[in-house]
Protein backbone atom coordinates (compact mmCIF):
# COMPACT_ATOMS: atom_id res chain seq x y z
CA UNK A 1 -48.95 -48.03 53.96
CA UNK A 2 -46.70 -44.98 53.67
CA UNK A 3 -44.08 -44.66 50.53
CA UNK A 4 -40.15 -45.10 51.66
CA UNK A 5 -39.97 -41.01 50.74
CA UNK A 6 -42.54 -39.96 52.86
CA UNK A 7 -41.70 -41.89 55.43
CA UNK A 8 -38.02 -40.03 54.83
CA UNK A 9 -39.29 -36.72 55.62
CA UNK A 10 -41.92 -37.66 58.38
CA UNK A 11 -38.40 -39.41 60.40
CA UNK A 12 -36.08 -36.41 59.34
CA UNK A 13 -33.44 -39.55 57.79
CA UNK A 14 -30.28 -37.63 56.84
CA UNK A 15 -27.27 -38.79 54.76
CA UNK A 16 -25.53 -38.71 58.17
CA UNK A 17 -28.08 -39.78 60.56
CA UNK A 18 -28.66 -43.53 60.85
CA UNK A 19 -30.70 -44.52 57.54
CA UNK A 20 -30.49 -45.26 54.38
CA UNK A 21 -31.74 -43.30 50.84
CA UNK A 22 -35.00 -43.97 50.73
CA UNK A 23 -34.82 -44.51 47.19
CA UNK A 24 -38.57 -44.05 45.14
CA UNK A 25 -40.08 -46.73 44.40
CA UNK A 26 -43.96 -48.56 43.60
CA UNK A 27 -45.34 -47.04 46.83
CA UNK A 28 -44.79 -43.48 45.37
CA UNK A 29 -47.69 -44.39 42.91
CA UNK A 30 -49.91 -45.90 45.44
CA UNK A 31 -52.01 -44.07 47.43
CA UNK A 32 -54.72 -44.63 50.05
CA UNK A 33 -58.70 -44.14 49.19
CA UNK A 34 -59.76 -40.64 49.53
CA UNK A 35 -63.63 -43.17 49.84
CA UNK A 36 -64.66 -46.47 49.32
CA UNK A 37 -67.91 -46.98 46.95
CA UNK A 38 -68.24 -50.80 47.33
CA UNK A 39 -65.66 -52.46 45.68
CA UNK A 40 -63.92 -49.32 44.14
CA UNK A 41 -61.52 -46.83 45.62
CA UNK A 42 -61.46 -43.49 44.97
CA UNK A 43 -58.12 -42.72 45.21
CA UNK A 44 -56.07 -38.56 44.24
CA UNK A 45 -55.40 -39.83 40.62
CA UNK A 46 -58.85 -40.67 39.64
CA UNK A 47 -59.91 -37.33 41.57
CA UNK A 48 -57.25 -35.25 39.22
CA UNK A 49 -58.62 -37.90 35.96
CA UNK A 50 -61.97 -35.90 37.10
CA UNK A 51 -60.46 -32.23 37.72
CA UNK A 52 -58.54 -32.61 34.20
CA UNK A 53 -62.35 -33.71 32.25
CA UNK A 54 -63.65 -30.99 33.98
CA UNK A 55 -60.74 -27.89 33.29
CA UNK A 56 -60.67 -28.97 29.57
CA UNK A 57 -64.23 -29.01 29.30
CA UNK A 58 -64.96 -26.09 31.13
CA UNK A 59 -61.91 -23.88 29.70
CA UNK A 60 -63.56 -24.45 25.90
CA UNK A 61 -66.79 -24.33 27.50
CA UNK A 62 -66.00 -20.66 28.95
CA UNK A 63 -64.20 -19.56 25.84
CA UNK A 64 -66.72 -20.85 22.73
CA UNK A 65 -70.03 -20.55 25.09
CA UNK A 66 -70.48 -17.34 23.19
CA UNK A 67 -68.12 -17.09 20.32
CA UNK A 68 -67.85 -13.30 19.03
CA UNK A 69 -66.51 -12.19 15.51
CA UNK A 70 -63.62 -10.21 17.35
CA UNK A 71 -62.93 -12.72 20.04
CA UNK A 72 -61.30 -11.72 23.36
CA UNK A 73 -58.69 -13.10 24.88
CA UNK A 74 -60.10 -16.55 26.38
CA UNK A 75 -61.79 -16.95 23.15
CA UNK A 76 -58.52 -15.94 20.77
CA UNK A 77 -56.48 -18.40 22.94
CA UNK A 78 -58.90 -21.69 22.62
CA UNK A 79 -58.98 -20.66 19.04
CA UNK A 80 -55.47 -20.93 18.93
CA UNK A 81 -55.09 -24.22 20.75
CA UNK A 82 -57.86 -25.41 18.93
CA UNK A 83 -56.42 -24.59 15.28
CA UNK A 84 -52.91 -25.82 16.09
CA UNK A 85 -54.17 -29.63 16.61
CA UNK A 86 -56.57 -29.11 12.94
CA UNK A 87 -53.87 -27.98 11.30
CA UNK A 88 -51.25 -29.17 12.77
CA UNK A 89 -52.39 -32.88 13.48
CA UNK A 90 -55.26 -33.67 11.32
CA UNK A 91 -55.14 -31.89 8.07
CA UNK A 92 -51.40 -32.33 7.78
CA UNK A 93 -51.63 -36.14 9.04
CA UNK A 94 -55.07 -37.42 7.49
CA UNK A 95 -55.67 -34.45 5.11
CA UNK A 96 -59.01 -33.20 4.55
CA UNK A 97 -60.78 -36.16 5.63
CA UNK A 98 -59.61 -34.89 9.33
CA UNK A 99 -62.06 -32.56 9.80
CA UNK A 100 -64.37 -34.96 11.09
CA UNK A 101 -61.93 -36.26 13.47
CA UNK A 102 -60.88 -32.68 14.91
CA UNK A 103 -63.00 -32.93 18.34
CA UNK A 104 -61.59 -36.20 19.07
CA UNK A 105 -58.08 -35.01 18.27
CA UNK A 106 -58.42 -31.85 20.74
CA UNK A 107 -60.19 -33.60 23.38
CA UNK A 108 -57.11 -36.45 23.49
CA UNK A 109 -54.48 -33.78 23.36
CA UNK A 110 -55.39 -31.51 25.83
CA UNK A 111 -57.02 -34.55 28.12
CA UNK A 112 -53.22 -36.00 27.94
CA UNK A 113 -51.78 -32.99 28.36
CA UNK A 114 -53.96 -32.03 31.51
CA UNK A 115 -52.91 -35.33 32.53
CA UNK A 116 -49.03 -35.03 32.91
CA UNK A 117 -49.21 -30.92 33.69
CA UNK A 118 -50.38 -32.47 37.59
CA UNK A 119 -47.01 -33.87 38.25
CA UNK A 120 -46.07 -29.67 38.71
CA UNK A 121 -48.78 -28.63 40.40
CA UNK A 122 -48.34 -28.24 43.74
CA UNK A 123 -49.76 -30.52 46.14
CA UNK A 124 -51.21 -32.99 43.33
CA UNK A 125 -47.63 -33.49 42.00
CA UNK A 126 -48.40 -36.96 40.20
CA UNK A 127 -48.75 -37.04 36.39
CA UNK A 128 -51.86 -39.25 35.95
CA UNK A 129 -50.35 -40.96 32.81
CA UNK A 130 -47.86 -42.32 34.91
CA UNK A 131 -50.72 -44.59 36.84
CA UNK A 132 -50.71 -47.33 33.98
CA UNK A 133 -54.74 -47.58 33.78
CA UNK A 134 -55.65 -44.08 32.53
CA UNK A 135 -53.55 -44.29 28.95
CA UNK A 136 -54.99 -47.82 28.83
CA UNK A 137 -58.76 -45.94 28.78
CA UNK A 138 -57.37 -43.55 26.84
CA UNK A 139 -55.38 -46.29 24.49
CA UNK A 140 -58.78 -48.15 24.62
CA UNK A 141 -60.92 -45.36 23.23
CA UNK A 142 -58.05 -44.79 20.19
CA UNK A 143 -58.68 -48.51 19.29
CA UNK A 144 -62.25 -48.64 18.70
CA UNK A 145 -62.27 -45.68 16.98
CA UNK A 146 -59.60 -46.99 14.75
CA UNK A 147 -61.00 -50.17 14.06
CA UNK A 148 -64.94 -48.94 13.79
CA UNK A 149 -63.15 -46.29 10.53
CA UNK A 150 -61.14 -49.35 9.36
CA UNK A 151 -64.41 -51.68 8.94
CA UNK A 152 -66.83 -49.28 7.95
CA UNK A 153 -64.67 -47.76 5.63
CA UNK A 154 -63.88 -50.87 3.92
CA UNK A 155 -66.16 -53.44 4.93
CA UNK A 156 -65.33 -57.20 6.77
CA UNK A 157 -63.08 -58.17 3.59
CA UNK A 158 -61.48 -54.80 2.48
CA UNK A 159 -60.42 -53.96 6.35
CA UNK A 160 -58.50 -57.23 6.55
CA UNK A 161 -56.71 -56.60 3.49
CA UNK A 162 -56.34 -52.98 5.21
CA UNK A 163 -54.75 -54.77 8.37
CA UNK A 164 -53.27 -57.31 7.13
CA UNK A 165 -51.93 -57.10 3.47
CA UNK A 166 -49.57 -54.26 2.39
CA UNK A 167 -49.60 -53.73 -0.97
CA UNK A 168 -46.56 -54.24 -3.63
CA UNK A 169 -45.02 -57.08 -2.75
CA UNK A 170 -44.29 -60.54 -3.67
CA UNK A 171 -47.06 -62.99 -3.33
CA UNK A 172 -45.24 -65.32 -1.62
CA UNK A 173 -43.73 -63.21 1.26
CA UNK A 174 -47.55 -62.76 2.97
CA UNK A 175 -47.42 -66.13 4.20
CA UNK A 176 -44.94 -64.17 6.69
CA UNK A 177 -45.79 -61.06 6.48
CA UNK A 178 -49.65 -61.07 7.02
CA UNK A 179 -49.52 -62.12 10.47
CA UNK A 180 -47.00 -60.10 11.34
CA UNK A 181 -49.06 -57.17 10.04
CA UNK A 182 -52.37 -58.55 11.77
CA UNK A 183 -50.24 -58.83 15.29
CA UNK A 184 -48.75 -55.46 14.66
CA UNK A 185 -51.95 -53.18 13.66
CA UNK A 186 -54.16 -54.64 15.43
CA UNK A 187 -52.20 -55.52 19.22
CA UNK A 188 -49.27 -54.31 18.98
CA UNK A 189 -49.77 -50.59 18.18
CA UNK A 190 -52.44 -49.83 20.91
CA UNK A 191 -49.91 -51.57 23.44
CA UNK A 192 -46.98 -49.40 22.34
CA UNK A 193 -49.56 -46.24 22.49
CA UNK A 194 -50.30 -46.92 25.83
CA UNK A 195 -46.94 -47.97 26.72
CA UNK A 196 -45.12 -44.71 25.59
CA UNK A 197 -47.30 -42.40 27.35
CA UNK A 198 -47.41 -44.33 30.77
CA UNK A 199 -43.27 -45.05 30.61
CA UNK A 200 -42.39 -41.13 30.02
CA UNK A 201 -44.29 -40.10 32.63
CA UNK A 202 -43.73 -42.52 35.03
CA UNK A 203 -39.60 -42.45 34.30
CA UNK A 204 -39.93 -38.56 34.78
CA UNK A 205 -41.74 -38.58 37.92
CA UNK A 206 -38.95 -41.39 39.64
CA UNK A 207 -36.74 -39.31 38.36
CA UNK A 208 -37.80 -35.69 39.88
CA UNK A 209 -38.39 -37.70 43.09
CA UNK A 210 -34.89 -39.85 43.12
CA UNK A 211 -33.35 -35.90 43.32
CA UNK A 212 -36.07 -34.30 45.22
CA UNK A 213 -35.71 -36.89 47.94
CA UNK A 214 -32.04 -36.77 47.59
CA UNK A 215 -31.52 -33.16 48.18
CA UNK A 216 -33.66 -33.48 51.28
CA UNK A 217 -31.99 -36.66 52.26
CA UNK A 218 -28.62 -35.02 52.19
CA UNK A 219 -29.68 -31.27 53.60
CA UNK A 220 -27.11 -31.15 56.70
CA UNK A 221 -23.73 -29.18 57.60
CA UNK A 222 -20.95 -28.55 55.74
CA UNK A 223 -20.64 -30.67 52.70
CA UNK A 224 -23.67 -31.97 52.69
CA UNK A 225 -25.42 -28.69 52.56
CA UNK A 226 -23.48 -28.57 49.14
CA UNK A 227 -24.56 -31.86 47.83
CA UNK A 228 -28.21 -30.82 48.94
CA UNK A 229 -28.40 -27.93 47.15
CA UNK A 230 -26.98 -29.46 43.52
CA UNK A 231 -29.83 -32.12 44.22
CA UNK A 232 -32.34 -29.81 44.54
CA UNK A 233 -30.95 -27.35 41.20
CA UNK A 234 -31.08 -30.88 39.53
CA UNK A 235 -34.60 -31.34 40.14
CA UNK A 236 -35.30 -27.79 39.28
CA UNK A 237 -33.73 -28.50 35.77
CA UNK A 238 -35.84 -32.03 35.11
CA UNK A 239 -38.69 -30.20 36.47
CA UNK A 240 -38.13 -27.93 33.44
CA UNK A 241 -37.63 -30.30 30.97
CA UNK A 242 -40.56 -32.39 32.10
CA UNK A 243 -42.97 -29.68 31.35
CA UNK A 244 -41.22 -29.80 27.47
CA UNK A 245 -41.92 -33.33 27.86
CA UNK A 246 -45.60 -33.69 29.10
CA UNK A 247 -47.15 -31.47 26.10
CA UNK A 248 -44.66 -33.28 23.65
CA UNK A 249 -46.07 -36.80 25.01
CA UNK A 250 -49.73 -35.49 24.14
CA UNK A 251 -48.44 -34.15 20.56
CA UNK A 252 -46.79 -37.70 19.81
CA UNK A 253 -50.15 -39.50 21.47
CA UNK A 254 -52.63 -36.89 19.53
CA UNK A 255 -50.09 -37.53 16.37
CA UNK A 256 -50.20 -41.36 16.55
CA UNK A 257 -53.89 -41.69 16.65
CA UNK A 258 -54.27 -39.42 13.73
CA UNK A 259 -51.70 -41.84 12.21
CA UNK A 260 -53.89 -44.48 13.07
CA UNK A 261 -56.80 -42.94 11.63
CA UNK A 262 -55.33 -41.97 8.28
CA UNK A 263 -54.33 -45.64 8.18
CA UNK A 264 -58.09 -47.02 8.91
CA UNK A 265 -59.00 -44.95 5.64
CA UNK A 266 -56.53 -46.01 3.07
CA UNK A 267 -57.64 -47.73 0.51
CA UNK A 268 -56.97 -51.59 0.58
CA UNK A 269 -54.57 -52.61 -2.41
């Protein structure tokens, strides 16, 4: 089934012809099977999941594949993406201990931020965060990896008390507080993670499309040629400020986890 928005500009609906706005809506994330495997669909978001594994890789690939002392200028600028998430994420968030964690850092951050850049890419123009199953993967991945530090780092007992029991407080306030802590670390945060990501880019996308749609909608003579063309500067401006936004959703993501992480290896108290 076509979206209400394509349908709009296949039927050439006008604010003064005889239809509606064809306002976005669920259909402008649903999209038919590029191929059927069985019982999976292989559908232009999982095809750009794949395109986005593949850039990332293949730009760090292409730029450390044969690292030189004076690097040129693939190399210098992977060595500058690179350094901003150690330094900036993980030594500043977990401290030295992040070192370890750098690949896994990088490979979320720019994997996010390949993500969201499709939604301004021409013909792709869908931010793949904004279909609700790839930050769940993603989400799913962050969890593991912050529960497998938690237990190994502290053992069945001492990641409980990690989890569950902040320390300072008075005795009798963790009959309250401990599940509340248990509920929050351990469901709660991976469900907001996930959340976040997905809502920002799915709001932003409606929201490009709501005045995309709208200056085509209204495109016509006299004043509706005016209307159509503040539409369309609108979208240019959230088109703008959605780029801001899709590499400061990966920072926050990329941040969060190394929150997470810095978390998982706190000592109990």
């Amino acid at each position: 089934m076509k979206s209400d928005e394509l349908l709009a500009f296949e039927t050439d609906c006008h604010l003064f012809g005889d239809c509606g706005y064809p306002a976005p809506s669920l259909w402008s994330f649903e999209f038919e099977p590029i191929f059927t495997l069985g019982p999976v669909e292989f559908t232009k978001p999982m095809l750009l999941a794949l395109l986005s594994i593949a850039v990332v890789i293949g730009f760090f690939w292409a730029a450390f594949a044969k690292p030189k002392v004076v690097p040129g200028k693939l190399q210098m600028v992977a060595e500058v993406l690179y350094d901003f998430v150690r330094r900036g994420i993980a030594r500043e968030v977990i401290g030295k201990q992040g070192e370890k964690y750098v690949p896994l850092l990088v490979s979320l951050f720019f994997l996010v931020w390949a993500f969201n850049m499709w939604a301004i890419i021409p013909v792709a123009q869908i931010p793949v965060s904004s279909i609700i199953g790839f930050p769940v993967a993603l989400t799913l991945v962050v969890w593991v990896t912050y529960m497998t530090i938690t237990f190994r780092a502290h053992g069945f007992a001492g990641g409980m008390r990690n989890l569950c029991v902040p320390g300072g407080l008075p005795k009798g306030i963790y009959v309250i507080l401990t599940p509340l802590e248990l509920l929050s670390n351990v469901f709660v945060r991976p469900f907001t993670l996930a959340v976040r990501l997905f809502a920002n880019m799915f709001a932003g996308h409606v929201l490009i499309l709501v005045f995309l749609i709208g200056a085509w909608y209204m495109a016509g003579p006299h004043i509706g040629a005016l209307f159509s063309v503040t539409s369309l500067v609108m979208t240019l401006l959230i088109t703008a400020f959605e780029i801001f936004i899709q590499a400061l959703q990966a920072y926050v993501f990329t941040v969060l986890t190394a929150t997470y992480i810095s978390g998982a290896l706190e000592e109990a108290h």
